[in-house]
C-alpha atoms as a PDB file:
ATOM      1  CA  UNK A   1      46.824  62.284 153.049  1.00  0.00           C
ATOM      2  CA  UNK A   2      47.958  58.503 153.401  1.00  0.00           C
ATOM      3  CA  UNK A   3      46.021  57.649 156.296  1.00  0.00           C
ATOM      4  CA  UNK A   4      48.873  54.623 157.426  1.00  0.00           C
ATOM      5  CA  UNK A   5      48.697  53.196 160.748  1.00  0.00           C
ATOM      6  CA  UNK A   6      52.181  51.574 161.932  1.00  0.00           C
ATOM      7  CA  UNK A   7      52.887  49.707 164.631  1.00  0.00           C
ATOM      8  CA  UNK A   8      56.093  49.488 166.138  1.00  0.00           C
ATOM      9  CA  UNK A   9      57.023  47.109 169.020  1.00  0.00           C
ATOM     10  CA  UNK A  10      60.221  47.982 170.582  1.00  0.00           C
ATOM     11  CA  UNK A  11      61.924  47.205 174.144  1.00  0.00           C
ATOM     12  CA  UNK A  12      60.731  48.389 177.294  1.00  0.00           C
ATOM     13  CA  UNK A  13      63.932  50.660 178.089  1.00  0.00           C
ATOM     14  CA  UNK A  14      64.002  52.090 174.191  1.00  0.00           C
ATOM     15  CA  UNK A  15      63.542  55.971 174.453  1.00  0.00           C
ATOM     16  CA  UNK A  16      64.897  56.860 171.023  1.00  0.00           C
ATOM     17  CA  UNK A  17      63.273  55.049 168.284  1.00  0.00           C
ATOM     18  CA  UNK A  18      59.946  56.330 168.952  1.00  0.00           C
ATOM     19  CA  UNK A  19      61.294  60.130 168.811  1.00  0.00           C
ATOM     20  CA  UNK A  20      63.296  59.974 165.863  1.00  0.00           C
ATOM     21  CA  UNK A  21      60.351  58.212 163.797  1.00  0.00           C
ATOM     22  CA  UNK A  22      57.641  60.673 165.105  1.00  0.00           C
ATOM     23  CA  UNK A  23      60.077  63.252 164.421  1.00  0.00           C
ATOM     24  CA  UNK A  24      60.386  62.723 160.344  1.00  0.00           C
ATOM     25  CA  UNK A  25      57.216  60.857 159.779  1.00  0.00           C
ATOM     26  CA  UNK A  26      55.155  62.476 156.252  1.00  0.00           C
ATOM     27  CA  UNK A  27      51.759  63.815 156.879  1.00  0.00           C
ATOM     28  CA  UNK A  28      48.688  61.202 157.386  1.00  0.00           C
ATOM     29  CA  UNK A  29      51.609  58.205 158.675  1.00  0.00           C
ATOM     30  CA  UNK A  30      50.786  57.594 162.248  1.00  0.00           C
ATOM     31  CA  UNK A  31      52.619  55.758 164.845  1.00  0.00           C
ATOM     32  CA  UNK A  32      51.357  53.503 167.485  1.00  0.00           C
ATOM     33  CA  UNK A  33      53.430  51.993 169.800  1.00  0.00           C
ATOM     34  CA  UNK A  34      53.633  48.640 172.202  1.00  0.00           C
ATOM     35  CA  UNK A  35      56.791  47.342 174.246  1.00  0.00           C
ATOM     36  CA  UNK A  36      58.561  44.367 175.227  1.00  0.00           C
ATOM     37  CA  UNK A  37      60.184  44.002 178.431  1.00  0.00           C
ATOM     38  CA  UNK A  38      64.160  44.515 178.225  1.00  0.00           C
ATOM     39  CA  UNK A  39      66.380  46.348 180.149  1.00  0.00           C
ATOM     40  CA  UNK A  40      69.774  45.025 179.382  1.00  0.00           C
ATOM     41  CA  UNK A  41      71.158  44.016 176.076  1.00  0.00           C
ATOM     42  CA  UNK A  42      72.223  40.426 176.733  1.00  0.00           C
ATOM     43  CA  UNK A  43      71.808  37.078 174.387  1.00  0.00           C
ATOM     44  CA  UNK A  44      69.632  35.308 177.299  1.00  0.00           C
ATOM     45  CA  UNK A  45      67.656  38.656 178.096  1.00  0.00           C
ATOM     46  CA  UNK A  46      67.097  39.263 174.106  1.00  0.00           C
ATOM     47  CA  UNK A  47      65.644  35.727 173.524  1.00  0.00           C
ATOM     48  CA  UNK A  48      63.589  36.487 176.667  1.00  0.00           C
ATOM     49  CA  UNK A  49      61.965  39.661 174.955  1.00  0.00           C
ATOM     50  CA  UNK A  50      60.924  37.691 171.932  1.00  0.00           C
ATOM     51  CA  UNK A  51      58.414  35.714 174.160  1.00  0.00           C
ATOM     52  CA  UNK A  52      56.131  38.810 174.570  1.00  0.00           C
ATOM     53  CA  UNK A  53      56.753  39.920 170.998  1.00  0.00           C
ATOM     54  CA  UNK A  54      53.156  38.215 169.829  1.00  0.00           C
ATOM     55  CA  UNK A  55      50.632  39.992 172.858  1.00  0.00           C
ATOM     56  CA  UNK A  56      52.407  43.333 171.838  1.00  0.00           C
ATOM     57  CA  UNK A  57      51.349  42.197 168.408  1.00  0.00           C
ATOM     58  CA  UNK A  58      47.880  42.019 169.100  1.00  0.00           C
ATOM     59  CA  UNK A  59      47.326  44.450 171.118  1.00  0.00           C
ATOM     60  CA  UNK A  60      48.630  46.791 168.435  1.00  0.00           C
ATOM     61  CA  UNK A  61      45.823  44.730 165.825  1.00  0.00           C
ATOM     62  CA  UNK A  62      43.360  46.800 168.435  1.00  0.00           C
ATOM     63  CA  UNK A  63      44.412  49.764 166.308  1.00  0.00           C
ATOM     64  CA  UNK A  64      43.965  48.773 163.407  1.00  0.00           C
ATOM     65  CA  UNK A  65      47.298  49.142 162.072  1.00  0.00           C
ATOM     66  CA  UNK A  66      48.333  48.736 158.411  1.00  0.00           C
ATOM     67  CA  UNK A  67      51.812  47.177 158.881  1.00  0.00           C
ATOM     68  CA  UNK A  68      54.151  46.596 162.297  1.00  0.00           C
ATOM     69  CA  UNK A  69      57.438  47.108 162.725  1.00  0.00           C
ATOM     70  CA  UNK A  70      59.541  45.314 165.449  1.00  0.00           C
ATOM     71  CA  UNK A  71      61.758  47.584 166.278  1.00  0.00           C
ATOM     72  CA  UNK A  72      65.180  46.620 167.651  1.00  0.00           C
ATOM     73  CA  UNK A  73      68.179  45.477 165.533  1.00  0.00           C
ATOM     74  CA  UNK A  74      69.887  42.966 168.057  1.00  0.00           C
ATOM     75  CA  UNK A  75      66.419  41.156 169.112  1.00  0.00           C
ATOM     76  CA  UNK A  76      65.928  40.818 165.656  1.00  0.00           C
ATOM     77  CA  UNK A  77      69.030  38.759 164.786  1.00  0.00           C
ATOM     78  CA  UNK A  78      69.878  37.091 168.257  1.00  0.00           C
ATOM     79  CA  UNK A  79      68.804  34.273 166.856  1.00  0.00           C
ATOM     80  CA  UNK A  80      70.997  33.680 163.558  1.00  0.00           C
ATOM     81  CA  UNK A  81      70.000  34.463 160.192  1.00  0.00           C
ATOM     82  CA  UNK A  82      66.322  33.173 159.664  1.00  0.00           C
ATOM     83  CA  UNK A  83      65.907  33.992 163.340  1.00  0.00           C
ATOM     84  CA  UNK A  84      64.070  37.647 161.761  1.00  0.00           C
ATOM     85  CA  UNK A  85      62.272  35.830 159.098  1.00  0.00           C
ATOM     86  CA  UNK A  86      61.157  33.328 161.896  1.00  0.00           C
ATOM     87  CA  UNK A  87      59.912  36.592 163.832  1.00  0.00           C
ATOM     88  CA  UNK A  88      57.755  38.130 160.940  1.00  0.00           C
ATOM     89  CA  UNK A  89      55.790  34.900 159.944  1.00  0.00           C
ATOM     90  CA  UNK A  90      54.981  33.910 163.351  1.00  0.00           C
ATOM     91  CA  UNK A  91      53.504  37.719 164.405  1.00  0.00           C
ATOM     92  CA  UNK A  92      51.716  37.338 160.743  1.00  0.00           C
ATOM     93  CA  UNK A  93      50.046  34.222 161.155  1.00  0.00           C
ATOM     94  CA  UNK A  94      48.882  36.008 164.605  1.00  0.00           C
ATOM     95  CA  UNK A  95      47.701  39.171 163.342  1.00  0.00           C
ATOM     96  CA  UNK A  96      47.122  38.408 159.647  1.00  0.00           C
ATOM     97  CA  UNK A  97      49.057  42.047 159.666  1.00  0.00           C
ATOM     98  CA  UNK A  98      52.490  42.496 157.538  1.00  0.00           C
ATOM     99  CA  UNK A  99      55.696  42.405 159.793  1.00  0.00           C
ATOM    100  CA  UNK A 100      59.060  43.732 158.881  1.00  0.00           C
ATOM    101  CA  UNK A 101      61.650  43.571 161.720  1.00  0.00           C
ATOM    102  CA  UNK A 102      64.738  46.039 162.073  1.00  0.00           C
ATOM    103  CA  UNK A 103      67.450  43.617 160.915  1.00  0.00           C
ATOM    104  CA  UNK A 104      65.494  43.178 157.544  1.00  0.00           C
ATOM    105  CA  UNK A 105      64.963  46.816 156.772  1.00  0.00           C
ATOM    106  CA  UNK A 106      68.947  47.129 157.059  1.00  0.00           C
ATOM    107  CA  UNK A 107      69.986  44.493 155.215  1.00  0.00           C
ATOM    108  CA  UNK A 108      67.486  45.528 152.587  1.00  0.00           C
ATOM    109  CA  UNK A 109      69.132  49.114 152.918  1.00  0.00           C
ATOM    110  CA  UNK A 110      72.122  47.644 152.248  1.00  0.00           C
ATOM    111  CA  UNK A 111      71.296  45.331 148.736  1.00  0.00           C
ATOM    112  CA  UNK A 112      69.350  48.634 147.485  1.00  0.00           C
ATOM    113  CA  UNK A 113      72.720  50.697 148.002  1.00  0.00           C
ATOM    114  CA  UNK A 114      74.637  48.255 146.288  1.00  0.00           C
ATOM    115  CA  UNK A 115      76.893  48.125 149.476  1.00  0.00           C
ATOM    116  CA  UNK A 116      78.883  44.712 150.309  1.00  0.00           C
ATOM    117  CA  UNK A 117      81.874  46.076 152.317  1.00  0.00           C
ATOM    118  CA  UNK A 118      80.441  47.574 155.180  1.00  0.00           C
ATOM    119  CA  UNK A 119      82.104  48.687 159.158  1.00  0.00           C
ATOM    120  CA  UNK A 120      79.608  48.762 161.879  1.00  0.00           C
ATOM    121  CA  UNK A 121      78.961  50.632 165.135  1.00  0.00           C
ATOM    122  CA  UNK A 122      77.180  49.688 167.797  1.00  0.00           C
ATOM    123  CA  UNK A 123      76.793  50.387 171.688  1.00  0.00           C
ATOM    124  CA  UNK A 124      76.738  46.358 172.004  1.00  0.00           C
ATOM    125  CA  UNK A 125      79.230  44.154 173.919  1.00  0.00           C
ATOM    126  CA  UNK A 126      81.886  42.198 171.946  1.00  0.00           C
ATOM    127  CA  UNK A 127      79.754  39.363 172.523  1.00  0.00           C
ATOM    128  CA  UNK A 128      76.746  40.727 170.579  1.00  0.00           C
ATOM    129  CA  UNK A 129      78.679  42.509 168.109  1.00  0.00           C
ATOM    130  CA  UNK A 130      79.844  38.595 167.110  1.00  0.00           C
ATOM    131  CA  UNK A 131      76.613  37.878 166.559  1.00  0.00           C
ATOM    132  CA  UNK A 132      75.904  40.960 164.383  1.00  0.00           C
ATOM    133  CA  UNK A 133      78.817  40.222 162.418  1.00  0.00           C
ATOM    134  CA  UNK A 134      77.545  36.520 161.672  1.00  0.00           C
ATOM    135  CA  UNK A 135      74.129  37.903 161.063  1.00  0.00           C
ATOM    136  CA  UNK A 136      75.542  40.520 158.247  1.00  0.00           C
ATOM    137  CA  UNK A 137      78.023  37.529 156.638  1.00  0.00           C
ATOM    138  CA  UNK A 138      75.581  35.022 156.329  1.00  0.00           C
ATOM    139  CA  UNK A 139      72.799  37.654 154.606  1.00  0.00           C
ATOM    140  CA  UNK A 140      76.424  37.702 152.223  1.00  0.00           C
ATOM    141  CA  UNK A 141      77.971  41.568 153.751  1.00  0.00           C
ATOM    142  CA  UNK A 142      81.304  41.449 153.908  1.00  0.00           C
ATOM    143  CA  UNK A 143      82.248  43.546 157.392  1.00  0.00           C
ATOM    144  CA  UNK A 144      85.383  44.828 157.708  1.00  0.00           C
ATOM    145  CA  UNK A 145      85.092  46.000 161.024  1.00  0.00           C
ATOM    146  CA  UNK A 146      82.722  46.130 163.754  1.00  0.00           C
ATOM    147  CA  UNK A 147      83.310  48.108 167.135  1.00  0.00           C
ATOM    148  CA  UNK A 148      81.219  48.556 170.356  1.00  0.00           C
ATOM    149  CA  UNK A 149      80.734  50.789 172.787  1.00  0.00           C
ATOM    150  CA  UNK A 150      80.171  47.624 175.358  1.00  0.00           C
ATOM    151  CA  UNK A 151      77.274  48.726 176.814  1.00  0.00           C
ATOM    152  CA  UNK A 152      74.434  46.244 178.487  1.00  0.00           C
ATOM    153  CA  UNK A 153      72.136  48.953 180.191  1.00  0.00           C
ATOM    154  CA  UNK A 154      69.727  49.696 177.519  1.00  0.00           C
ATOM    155  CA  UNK A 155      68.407  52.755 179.596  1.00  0.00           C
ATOM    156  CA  UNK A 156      72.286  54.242 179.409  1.00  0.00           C
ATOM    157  CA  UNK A 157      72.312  53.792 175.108  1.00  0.00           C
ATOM    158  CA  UNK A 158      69.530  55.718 174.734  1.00  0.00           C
ATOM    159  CA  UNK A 159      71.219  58.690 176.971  1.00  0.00           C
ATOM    160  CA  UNK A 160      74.261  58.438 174.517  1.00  0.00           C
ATOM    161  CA  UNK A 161      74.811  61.592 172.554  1.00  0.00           C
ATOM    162  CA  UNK A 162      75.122  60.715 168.628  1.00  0.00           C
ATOM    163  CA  UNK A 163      78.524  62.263 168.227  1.00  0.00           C
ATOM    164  CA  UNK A 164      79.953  58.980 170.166  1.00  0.00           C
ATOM    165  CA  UNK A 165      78.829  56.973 167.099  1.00  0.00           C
ATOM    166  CA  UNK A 166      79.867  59.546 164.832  1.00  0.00           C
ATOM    167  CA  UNK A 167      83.380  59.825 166.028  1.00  0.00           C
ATOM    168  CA  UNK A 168      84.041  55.984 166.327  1.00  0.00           C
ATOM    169  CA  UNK A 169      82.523  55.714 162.688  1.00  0.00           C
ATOM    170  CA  UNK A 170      85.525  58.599 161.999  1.00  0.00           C
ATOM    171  CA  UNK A 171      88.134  56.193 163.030  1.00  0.00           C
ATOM    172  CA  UNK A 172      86.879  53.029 161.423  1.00  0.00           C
ATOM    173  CA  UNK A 173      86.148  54.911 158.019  1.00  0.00           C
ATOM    174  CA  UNK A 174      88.630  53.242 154.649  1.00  0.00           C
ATOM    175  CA  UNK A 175      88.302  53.728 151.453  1.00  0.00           C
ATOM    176  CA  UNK A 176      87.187  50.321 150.828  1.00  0.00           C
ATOM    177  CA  UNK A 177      84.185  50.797 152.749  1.00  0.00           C
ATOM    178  CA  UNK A 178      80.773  51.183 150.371  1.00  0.00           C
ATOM    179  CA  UNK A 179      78.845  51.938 153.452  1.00  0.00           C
ATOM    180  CA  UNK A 180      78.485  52.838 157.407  1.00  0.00           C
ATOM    181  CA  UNK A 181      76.231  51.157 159.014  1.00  0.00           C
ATOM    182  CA  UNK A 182      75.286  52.101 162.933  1.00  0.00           C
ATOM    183  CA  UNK A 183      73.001  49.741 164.524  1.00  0.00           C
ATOM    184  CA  UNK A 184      70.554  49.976 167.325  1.00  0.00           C
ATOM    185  CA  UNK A 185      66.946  51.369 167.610  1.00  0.00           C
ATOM    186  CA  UNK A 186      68.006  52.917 170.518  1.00  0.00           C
ATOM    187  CA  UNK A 187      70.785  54.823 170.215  1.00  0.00           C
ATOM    188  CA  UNK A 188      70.311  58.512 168.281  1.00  0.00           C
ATOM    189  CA  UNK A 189      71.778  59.091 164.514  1.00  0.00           C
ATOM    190  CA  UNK A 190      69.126  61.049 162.651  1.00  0.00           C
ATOM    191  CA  UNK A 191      71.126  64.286 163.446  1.00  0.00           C
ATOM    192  CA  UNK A 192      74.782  62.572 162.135  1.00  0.00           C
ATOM    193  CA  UNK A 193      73.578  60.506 159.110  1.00  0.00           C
ATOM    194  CA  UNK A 194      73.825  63.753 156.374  1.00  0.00           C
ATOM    195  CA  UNK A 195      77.287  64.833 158.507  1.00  0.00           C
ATOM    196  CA  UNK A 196      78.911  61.464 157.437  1.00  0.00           C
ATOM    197  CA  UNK A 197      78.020  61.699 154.079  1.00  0.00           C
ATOM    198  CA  UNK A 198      79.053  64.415 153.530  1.00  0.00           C
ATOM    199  CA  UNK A 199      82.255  63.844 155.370  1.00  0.00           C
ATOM    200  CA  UNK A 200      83.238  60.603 153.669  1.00  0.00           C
ATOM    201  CA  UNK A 201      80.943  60.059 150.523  1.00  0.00           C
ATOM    202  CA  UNK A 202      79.456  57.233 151.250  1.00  0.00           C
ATOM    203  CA  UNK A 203      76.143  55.994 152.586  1.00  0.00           C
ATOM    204  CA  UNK A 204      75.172  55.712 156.066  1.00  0.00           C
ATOM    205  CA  UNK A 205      72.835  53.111 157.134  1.00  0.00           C
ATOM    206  CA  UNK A 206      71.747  53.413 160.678  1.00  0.00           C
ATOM    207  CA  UNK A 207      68.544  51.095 162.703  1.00  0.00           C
ATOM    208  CA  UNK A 208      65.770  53.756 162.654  1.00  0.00           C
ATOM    209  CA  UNK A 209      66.430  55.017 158.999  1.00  0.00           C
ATOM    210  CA  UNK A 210      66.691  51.771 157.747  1.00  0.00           C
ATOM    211  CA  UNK A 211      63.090  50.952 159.653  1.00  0.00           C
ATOM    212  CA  UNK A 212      61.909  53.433 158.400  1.00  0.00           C
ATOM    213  CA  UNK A 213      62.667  53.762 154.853  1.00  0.00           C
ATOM    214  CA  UNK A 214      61.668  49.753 154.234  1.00  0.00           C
ATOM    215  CA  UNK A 215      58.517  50.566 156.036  1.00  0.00           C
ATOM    216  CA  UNK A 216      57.126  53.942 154.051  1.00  0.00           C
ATOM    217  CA  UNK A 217      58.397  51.643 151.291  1.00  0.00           C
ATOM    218  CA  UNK A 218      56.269  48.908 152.170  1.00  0.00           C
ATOM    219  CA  UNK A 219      53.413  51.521 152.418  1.00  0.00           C
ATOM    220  CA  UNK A 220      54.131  52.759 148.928  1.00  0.00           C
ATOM    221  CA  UNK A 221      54.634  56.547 150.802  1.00  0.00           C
ATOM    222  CA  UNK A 222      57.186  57.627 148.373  1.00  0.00           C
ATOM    223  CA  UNK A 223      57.884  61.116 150.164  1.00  0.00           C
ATOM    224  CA  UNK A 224      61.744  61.989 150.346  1.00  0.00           C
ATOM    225  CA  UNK A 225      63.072  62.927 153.551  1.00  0.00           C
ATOM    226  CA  UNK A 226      65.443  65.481 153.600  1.00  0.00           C
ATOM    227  CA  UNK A 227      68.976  64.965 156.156  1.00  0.00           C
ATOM    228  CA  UNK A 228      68.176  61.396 156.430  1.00  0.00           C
ATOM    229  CA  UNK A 229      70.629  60.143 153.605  1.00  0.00           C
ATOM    230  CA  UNK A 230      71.061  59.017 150.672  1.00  0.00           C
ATOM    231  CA  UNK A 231      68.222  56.016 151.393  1.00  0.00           C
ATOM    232  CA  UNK A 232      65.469  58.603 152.174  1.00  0.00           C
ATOM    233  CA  UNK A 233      66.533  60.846 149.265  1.00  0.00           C
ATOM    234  CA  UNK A 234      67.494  58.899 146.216  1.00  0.00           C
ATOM    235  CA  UNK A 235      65.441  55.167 147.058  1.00  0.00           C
ATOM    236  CA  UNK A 236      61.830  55.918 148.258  1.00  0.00           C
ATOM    237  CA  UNK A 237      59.076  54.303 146.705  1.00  0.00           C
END
């Protein structure tokens, strides 16, 4: 038994992260949750979130977790490429508590599986995805393509079914492409991410694996977990 506390933070509207991570969590990893208020995926509304980012923090601390998570990809990068480093020290110094934010864990994903030339799906508007992009070419991806569903209404990503993103990842796929990445904490993958490897043979990075892998990882939980991909098969511990 590991006896790990984490703490995830995610938006208000998020109804999918939580599931899929209680869903696949090893024995003795607990999850403990606290939100920040966002209901529509915006650049003004994301930077608005942030500001409550640091009382969810410490009310999570009242749990005495080991490590917290902040759990959405877009919130995490809104800001430009040290804008997620910027979020972890700042909830550190506050809760003397490690921090890994969604954004990290995937580009981490991404270095370990040796993947530069990546495509991207999201449920994001084109003016989001533009930030994405930046975020992934300055952390030196190369992203071939990126394509969203143009969504704003968190509460209507999370109702999306995951063949959506599997069937827009079906049109993007190339050759050239070392791995598919689908971003958003709230929008469901766990049941597609095997699917498309199989399909295409080639890794699929997606918001809530990546979370999760980089936190067991940080953990040292080294358990493999089975139809989660290559990055919860062949890279834990």
């Amino acid at each position: 038994m590991y006896g790990h506390r984490v703490g995830l933070i995610v938006p208000s509207a998020n109804t999918t992260m939580e599931m899929e991570l209680h869903r696949v969590l090893p024995n003795g990893v607990s999850l403990h949750t606290s939100r920040m208020s966002l209901k529509e995926v915006t650049k003004e509304e994301l930077i608005k979130m942030y500001a409550s980012a640091l009382e969810s923090a410490r009310l999570l601390k009242d749990a005495q977790i080991d490590l917290v998570l902040y759990g959405c990809t877009s919130g995490s990068f809104i800001g430009g490429a040290q804008f997620e480093s910027d979020i972890e020290k700042k909830i550190e110094r506050e809760i003397s508590t490690p921090v890994i934010t969604t954004s990290s864990a995937v580009i981490e994903a991404l270095k370990i599986l040796d993947a530069q030339r990546v495509i991207i799906v999201t449920p994001y508007t084109n003016e989001i995805n533009k930030m994405e992009r930046e975020f992934l070419e300055a952390n030196k991806m190369e992203v071939l393509d990126i394509r969203g569903m143009g969504f704003v209404d968190n509460t209507k990503i999370g109702k999306l079914e995951p063949h959506e993103a599997y069937k827009i990842a079906k049109e993007m796929f190339t050759k050239e492409v070392d791995a598919i990445f689908i971003s958003c904490t709230n929008l469901r993958t766990f049941e597609i991410i095997e699917p498309l490897e199989k399909e295409f043979g080639t890794p699929v990075v997606t918001s809530n694996q990546a979370s999760l892998w980089l936190a067991l990882r940080n953990l040292n939980v080294k358990e493999k977990i089975p139809r989660l991909g290559q990055l919860l098969t062949k890279f834990v511990g």
